[in-house]
N, C-alpha and C. Protein backbone atom coordinates (compact mmCIF):
# COMPACT_ATOMS: atom_id res chain seq x y z
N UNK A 1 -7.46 13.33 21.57
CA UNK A 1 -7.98 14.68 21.62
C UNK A 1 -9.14 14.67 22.60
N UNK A 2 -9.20 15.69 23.65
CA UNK A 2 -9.87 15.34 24.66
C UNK A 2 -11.10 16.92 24.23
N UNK A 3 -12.60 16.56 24.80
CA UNK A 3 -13.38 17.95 24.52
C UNK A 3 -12.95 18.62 25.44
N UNK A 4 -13.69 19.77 25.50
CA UNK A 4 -13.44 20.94 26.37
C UNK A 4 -13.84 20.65 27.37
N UNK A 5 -15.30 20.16 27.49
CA UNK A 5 -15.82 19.87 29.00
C UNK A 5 -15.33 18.73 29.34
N UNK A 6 -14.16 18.39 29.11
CA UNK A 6 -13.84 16.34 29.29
C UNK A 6 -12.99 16.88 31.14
N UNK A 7 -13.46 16.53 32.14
CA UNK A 7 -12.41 16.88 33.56
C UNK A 7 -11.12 16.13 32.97
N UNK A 8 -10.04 17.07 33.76
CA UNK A 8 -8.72 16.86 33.46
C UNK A 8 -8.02 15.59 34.56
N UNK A 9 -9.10 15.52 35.34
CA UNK A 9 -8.69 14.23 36.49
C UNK A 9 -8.27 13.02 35.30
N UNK A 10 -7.76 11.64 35.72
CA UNK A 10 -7.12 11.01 34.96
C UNK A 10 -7.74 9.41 35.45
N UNK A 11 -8.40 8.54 35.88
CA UNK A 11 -9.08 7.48 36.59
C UNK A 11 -9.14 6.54 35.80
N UNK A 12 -9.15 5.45 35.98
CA UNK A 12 -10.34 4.19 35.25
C UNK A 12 -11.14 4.13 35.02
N UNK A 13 -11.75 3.86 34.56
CA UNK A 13 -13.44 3.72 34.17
C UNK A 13 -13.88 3.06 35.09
N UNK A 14 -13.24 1.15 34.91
CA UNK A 14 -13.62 0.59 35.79
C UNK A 14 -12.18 -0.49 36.56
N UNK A 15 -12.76 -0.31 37.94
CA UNK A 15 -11.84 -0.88 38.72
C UNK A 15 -10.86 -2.46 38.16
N UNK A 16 -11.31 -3.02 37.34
CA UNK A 16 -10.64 -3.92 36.57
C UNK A 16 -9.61 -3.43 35.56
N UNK A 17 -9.29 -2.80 35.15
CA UNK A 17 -8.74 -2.13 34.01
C UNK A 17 -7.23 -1.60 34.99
N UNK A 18 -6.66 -2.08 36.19
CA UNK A 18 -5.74 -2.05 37.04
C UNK A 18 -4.44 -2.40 36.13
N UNK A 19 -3.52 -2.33 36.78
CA UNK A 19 -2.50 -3.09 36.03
C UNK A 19 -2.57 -4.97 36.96
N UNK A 20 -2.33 -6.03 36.10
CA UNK A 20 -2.07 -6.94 36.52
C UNK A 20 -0.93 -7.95 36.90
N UNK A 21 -1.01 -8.13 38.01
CA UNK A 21 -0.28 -9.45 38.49
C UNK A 21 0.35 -10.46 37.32
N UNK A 22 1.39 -10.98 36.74
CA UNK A 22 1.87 -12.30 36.02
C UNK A 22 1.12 -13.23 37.00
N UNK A 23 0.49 -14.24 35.98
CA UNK A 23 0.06 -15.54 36.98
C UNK A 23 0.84 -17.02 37.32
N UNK A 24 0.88 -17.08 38.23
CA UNK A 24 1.74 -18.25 38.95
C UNK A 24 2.25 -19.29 38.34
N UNK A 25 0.72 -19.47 37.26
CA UNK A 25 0.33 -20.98 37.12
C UNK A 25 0.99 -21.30 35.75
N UNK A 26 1.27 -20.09 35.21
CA UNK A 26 2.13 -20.20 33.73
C UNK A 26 3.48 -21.49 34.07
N UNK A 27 3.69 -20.36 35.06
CA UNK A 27 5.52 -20.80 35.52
C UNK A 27 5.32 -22.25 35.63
N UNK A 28 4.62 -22.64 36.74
CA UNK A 28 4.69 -23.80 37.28
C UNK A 28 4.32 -25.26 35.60
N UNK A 29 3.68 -24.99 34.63
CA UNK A 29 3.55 -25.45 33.82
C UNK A 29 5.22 -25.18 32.77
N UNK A 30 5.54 -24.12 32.37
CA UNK A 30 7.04 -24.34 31.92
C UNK A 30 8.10 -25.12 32.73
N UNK A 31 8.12 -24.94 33.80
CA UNK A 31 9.07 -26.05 34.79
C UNK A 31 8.39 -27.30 34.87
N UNK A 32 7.10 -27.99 34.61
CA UNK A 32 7.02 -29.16 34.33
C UNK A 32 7.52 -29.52 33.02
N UNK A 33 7.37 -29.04 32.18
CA UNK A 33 7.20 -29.53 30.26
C UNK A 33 9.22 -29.82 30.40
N UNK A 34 9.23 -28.57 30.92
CA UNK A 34 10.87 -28.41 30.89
C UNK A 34 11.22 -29.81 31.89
N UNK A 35 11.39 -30.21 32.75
CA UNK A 35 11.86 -31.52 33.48
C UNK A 35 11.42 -32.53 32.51
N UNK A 36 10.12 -32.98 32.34
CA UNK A 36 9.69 -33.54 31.34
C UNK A 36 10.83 -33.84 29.94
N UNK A 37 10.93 -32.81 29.61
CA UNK A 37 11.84 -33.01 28.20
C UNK A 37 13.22 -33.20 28.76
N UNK A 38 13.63 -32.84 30.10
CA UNK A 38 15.22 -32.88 30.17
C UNK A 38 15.37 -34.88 30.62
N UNK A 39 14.48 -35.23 31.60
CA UNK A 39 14.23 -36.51 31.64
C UNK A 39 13.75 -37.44 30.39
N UNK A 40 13.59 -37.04 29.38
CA UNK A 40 13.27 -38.14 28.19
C UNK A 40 14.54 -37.53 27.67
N UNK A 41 15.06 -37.00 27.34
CA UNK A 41 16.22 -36.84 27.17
C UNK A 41 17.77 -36.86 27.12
N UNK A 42 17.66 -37.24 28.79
CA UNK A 42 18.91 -37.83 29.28
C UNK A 42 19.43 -39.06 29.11
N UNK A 43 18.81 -39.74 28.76
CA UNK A 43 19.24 -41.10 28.26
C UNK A 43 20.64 -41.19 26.84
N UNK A 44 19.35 -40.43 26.03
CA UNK A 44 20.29 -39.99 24.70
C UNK A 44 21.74 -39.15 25.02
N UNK A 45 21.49 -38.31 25.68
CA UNK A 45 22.62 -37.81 25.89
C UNK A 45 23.94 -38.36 26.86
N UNK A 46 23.31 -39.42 27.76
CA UNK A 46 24.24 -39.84 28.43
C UNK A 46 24.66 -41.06 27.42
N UNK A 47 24.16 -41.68 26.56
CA UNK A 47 24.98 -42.98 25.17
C UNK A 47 25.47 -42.18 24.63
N UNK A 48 25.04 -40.75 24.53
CA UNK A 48 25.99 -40.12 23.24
C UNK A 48 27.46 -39.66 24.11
N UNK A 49 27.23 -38.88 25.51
CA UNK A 49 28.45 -38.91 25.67
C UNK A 49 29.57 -39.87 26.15
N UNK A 50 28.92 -41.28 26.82
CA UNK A 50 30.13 -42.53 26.39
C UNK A 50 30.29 -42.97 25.32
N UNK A 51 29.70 -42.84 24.31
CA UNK A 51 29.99 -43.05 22.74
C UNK A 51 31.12 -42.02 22.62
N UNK A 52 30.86 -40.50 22.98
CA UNK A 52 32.34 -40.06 22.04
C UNK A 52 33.60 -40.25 23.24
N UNK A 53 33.31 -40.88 24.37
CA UNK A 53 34.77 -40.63 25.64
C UNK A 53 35.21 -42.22 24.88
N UNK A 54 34.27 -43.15 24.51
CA UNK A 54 34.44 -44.59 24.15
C UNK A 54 35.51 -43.93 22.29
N UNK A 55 34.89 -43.54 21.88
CA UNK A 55 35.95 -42.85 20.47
C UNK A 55 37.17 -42.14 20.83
N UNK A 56 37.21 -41.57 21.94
CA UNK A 56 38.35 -40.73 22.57
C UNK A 56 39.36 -41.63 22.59
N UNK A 57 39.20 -42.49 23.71
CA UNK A 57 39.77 -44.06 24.32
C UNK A 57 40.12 -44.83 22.71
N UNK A 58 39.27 -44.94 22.28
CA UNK A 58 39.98 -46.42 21.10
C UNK A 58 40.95 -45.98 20.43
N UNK A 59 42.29 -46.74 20.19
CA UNK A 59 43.26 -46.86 19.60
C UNK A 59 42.83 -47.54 17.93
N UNK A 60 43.44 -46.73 17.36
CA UNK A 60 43.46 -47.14 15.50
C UNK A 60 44.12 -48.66 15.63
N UNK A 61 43.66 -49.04 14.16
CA UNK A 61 43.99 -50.14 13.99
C UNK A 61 45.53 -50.57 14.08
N UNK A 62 46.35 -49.27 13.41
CA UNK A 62 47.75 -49.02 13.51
C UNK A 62 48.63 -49.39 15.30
N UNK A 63 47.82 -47.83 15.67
CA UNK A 63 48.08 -48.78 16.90
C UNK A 63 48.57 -49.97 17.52
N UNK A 64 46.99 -50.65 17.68
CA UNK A 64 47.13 -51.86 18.24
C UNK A 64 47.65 -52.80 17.63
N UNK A 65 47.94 -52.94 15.96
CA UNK A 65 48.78 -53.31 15.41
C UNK A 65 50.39 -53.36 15.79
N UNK A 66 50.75 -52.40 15.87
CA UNK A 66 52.35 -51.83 16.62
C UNK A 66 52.55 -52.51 17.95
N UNK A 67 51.45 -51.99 18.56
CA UNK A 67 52.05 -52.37 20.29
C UNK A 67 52.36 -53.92 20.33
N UNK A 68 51.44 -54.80 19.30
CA UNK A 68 51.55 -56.67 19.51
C UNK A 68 52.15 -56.42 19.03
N UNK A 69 52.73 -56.38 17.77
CA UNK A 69 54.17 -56.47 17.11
C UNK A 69 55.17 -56.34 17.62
N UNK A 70 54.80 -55.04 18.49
CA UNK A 70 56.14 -54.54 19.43
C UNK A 70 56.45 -55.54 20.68
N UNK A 71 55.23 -56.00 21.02
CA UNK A 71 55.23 -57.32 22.40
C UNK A 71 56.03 -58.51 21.95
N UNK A 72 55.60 -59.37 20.49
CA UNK A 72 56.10 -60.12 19.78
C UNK A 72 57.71 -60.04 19.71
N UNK A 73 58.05 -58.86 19.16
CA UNK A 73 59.64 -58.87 19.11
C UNK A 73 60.20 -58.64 20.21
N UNK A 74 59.59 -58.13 21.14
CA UNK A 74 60.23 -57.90 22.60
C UNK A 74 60.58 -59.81 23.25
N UNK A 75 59.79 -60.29 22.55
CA UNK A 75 60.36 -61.73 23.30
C UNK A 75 61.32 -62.42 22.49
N UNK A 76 62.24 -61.78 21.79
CA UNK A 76 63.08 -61.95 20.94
C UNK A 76 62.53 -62.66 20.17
N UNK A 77 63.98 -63.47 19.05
CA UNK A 77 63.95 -63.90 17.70
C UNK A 77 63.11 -65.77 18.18
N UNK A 78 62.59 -66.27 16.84
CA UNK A 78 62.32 -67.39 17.07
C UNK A 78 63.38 -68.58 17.19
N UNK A 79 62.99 -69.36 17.70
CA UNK A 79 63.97 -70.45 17.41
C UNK A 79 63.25 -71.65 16.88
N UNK A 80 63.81 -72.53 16.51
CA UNK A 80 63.37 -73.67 15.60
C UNK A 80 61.76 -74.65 16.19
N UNK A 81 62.13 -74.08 17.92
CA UNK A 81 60.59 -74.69 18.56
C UNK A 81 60.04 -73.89 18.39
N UNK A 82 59.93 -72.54 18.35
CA UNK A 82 59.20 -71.33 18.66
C UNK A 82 58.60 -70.66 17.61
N UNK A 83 59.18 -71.10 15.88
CA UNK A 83 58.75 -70.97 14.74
C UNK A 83 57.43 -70.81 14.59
N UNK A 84 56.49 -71.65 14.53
CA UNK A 84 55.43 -71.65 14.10
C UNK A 84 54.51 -71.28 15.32
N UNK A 85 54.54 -71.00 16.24
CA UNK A 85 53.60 -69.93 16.97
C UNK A 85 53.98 -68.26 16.60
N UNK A 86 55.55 -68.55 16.63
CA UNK A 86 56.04 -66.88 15.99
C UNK A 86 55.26 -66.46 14.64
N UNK A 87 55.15 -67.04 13.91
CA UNK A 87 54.72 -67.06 12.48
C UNK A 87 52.89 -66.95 12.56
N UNK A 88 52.50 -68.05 13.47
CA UNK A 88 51.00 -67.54 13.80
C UNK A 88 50.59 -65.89 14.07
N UNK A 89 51.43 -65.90 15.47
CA UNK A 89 51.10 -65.10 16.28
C UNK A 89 51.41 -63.52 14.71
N UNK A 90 52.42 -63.53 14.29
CA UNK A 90 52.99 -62.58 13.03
C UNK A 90 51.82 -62.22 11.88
N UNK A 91 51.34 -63.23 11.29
CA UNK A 91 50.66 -63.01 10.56
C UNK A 91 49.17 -62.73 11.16
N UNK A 92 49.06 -63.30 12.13
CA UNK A 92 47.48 -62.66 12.76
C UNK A 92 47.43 -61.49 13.05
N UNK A 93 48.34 -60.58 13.67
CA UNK A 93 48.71 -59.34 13.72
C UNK A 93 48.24 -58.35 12.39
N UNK A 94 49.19 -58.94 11.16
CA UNK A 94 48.72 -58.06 10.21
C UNK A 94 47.72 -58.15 9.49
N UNK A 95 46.96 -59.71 9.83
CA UNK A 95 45.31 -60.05 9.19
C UNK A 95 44.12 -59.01 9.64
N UNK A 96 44.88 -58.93 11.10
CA UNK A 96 43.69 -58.54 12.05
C UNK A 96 44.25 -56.88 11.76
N UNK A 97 45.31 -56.37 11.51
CA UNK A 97 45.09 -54.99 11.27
C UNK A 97 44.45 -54.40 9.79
N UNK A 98 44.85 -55.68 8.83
CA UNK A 98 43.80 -55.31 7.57
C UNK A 98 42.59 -55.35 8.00
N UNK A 99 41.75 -56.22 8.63
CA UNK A 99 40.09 -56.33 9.03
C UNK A 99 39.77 -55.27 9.51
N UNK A 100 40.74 -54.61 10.93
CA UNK A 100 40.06 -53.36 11.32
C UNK A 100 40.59 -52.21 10.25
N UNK A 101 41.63 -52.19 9.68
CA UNK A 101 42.12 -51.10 8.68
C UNK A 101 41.39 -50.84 7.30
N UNK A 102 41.02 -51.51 6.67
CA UNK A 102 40.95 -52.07 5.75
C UNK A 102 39.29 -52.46 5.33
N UNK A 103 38.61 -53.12 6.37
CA UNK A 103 37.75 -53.66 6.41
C UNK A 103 37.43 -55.25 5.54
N UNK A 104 38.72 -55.62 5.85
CA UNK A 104 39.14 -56.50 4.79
C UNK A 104 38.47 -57.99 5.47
N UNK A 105 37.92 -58.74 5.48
CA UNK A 105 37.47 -60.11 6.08
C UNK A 105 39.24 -61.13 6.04
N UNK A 106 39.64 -61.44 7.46
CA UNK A 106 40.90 -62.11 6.98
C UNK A 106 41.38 -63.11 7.54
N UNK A 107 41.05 -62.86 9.43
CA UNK A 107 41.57 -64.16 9.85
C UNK A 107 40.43 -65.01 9.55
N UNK A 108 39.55 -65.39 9.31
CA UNK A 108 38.73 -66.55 9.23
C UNK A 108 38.94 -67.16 7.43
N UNK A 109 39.69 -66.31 6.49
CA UNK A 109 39.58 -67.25 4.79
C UNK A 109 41.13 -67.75 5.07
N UNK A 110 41.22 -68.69 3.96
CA UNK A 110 42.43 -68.91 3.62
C UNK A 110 43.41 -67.69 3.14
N UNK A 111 44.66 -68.11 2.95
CA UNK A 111 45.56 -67.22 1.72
C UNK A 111 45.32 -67.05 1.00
N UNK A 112 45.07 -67.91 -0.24
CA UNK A 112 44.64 -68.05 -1.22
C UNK A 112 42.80 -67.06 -1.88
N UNK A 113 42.25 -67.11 -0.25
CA UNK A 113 40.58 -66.37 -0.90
C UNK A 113 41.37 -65.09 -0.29
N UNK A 114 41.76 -64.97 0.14
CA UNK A 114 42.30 -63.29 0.89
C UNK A 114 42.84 -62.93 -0.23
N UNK A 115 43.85 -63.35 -0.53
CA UNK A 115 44.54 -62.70 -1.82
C UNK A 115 43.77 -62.34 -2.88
N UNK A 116 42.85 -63.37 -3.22
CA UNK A 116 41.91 -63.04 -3.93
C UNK A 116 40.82 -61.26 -3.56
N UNK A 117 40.64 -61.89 -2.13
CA UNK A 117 39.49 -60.52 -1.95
C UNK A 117 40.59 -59.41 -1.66
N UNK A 118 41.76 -59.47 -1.80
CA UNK A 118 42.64 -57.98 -1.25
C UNK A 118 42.77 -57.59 -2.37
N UNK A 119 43.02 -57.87 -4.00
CA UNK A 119 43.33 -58.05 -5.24
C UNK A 119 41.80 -57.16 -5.61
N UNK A 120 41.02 -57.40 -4.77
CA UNK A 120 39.18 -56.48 -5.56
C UNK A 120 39.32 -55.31 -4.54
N UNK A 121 40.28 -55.19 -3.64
CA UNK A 121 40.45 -53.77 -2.56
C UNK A 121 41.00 -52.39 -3.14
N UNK A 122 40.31 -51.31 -3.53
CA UNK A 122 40.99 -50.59 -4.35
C UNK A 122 41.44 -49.86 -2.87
N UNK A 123 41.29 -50.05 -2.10
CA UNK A 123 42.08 -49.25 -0.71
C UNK A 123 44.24 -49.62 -0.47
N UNK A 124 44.28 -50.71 -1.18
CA UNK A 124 45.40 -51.32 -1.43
C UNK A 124 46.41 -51.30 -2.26
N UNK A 125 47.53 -50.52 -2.45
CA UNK A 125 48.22 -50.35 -3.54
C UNK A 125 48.80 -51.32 -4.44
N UNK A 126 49.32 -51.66 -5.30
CA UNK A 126 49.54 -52.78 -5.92
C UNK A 126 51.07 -53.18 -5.12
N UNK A 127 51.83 -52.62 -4.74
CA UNK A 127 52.74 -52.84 -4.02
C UNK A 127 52.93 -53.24 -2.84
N UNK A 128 51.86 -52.90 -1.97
CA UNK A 128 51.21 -53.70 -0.89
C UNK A 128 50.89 -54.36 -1.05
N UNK A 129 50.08 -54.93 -2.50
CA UNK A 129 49.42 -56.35 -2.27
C UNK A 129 50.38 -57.42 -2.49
N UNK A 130 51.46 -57.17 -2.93
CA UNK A 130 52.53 -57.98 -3.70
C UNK A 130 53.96 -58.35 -2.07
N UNK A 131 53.87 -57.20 -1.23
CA UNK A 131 54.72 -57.41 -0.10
C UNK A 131 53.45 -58.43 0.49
N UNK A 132 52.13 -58.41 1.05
CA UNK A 132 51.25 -59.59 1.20
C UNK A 132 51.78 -60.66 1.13
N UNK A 133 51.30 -60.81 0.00
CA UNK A 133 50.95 -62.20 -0.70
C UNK A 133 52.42 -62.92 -0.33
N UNK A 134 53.91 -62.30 -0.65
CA UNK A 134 54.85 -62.75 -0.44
C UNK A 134 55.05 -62.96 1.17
N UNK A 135 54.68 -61.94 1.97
CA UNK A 135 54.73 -62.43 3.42
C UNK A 135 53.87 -63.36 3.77
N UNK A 136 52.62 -63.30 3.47
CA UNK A 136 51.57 -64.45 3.86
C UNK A 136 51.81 -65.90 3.46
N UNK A 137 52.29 -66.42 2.33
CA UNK A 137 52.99 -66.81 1.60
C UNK A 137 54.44 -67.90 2.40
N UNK A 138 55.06 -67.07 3.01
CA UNK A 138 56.05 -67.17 3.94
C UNK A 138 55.63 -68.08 4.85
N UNK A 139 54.67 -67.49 5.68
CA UNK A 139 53.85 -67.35 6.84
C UNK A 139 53.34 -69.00 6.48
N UNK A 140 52.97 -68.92 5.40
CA UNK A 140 52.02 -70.07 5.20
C UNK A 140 52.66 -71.23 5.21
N UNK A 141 54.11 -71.32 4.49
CA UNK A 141 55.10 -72.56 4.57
C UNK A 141 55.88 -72.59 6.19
N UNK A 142 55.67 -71.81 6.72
CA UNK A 142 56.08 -72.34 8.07
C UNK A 142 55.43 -73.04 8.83
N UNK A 143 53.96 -72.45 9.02
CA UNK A 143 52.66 -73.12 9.55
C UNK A 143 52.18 -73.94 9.60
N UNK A 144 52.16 -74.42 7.75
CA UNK A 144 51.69 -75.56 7.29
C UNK A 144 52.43 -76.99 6.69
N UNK A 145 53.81 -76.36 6.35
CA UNK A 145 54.43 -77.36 5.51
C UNK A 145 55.54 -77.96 6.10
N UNK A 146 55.90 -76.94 7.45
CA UNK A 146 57.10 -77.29 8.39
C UNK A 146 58.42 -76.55 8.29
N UNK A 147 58.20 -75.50 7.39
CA UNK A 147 59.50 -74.89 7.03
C UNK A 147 59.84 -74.26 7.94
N UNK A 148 61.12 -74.08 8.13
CA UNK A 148 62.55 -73.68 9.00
C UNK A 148 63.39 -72.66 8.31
N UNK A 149 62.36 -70.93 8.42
CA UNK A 149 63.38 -70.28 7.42
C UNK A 149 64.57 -69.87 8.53
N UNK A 150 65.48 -69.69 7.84
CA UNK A 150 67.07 -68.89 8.13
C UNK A 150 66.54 -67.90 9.04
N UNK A 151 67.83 -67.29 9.86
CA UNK A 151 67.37 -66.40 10.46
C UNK A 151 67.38 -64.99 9.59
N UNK A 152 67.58 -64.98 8.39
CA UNK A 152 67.69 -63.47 7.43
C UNK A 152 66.65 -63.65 6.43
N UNK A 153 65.59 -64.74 6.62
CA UNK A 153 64.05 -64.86 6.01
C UNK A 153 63.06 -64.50 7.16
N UNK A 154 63.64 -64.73 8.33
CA UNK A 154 62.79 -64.32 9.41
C UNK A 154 62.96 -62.69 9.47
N UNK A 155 63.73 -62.50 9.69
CA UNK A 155 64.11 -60.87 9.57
C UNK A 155 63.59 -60.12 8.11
N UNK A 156 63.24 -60.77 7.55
CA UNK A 156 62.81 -60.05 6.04
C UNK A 156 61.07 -60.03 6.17
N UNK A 157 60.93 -61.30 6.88
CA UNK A 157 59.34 -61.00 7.35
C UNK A 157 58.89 -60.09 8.22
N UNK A 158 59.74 -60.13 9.30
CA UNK A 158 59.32 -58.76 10.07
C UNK A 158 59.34 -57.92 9.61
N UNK A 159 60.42 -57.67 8.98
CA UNK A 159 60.76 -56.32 8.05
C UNK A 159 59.99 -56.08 7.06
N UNK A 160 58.97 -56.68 6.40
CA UNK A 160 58.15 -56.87 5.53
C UNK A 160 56.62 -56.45 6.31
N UNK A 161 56.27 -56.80 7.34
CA UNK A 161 55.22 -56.43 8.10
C UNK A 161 55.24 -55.19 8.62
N UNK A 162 56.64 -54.90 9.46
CA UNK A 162 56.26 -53.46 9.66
C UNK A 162 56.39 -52.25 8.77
N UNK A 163 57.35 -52.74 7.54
CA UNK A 163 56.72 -51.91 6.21
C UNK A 163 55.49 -51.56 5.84
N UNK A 164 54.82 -52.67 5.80
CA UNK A 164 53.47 -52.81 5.45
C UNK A 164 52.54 -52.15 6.49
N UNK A 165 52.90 -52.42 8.21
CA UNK A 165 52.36 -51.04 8.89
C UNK A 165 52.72 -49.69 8.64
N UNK A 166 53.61 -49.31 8.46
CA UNK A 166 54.07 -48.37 8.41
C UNK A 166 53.43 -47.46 7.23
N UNK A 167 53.97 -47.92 6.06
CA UNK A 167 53.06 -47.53 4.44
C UNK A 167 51.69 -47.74 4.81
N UNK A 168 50.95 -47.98 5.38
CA UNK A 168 49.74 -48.03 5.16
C UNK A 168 48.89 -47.45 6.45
């Protein structure tokens, strides 16, 4: 509410009271803080994104399970020299897919402590543990004792392993 004698002219009071300029010096301080944080930063983000292209890339335990299996039988059936590397090479396959599957500790115990620690695995059905023990079992009298199974005990072991990939 203006008085009567107030002049209708419209001015500043005082020459400061202008409108002002944004100052320079703001900016130039947000574009430091900002580089600042994008450089402590980049580190993390460049492990995090070869961490998930590195998860992209890895093949399941299944997998890499299959493909040696699949390499293994591609060099056909064993023969009586070829037994007990076949039988190595067989059962390391499915040790090493329980360890990564499983988290099961396997090529480094015996049969005997494996069976034991697969038997405390509630990840393991009782029917799986029982095709095991009988393939490992197998595995174990060829390796160790000299056995020469038939060629329709050899075929029951394979057939027994990739069951056991397969079901599981």
């Amino acid at each position: 509410i203006l008085a009567e004698d107030a002049p209708l002219e419209l001015r500043p009071r005082h020459p400061d009271l202008a409108p002002r300029r944004p100052s320079s010096k703001g900016w130039w301080a947000w574009a430091v803080g900002l580089l600042l944080v994008m450089a402590a930063a980049t580190p993390f983000a460049w492990r995090g994104f070869v961490a998930l292209r590195e998860r992209q890339r890895r093949q399941s335990a299944y997998e890499v399970a299959r493909s040696e299996l699949d390499e293994l039988l591609a060099a056909g059936r064993p023969n009586a020299e070829t037994m007990d590397r076949f039988y190595v090479r067989l059962s390391l396959i499915v040790r090493t897919y329980l360890e990564d599957r499983f988290a099961l500790r396997s090529p480094e115990l015996t049969t005997q402590e494996f069976l034991t620690e697969m038997g405390r695995s509630p990840d393991l059905a009782r029917s799986h543990q029982r095709l095991l023990q009988t393939f490992l079992e197998q595995a174990d009298l060829v390796k160790f004792a000299g056995h020469r199974p038939s060629a329709e005990v050899v075929s029951e072991s394979i057939a027994a392993s990739e069951r056991f990939l397969e079901e599981t």
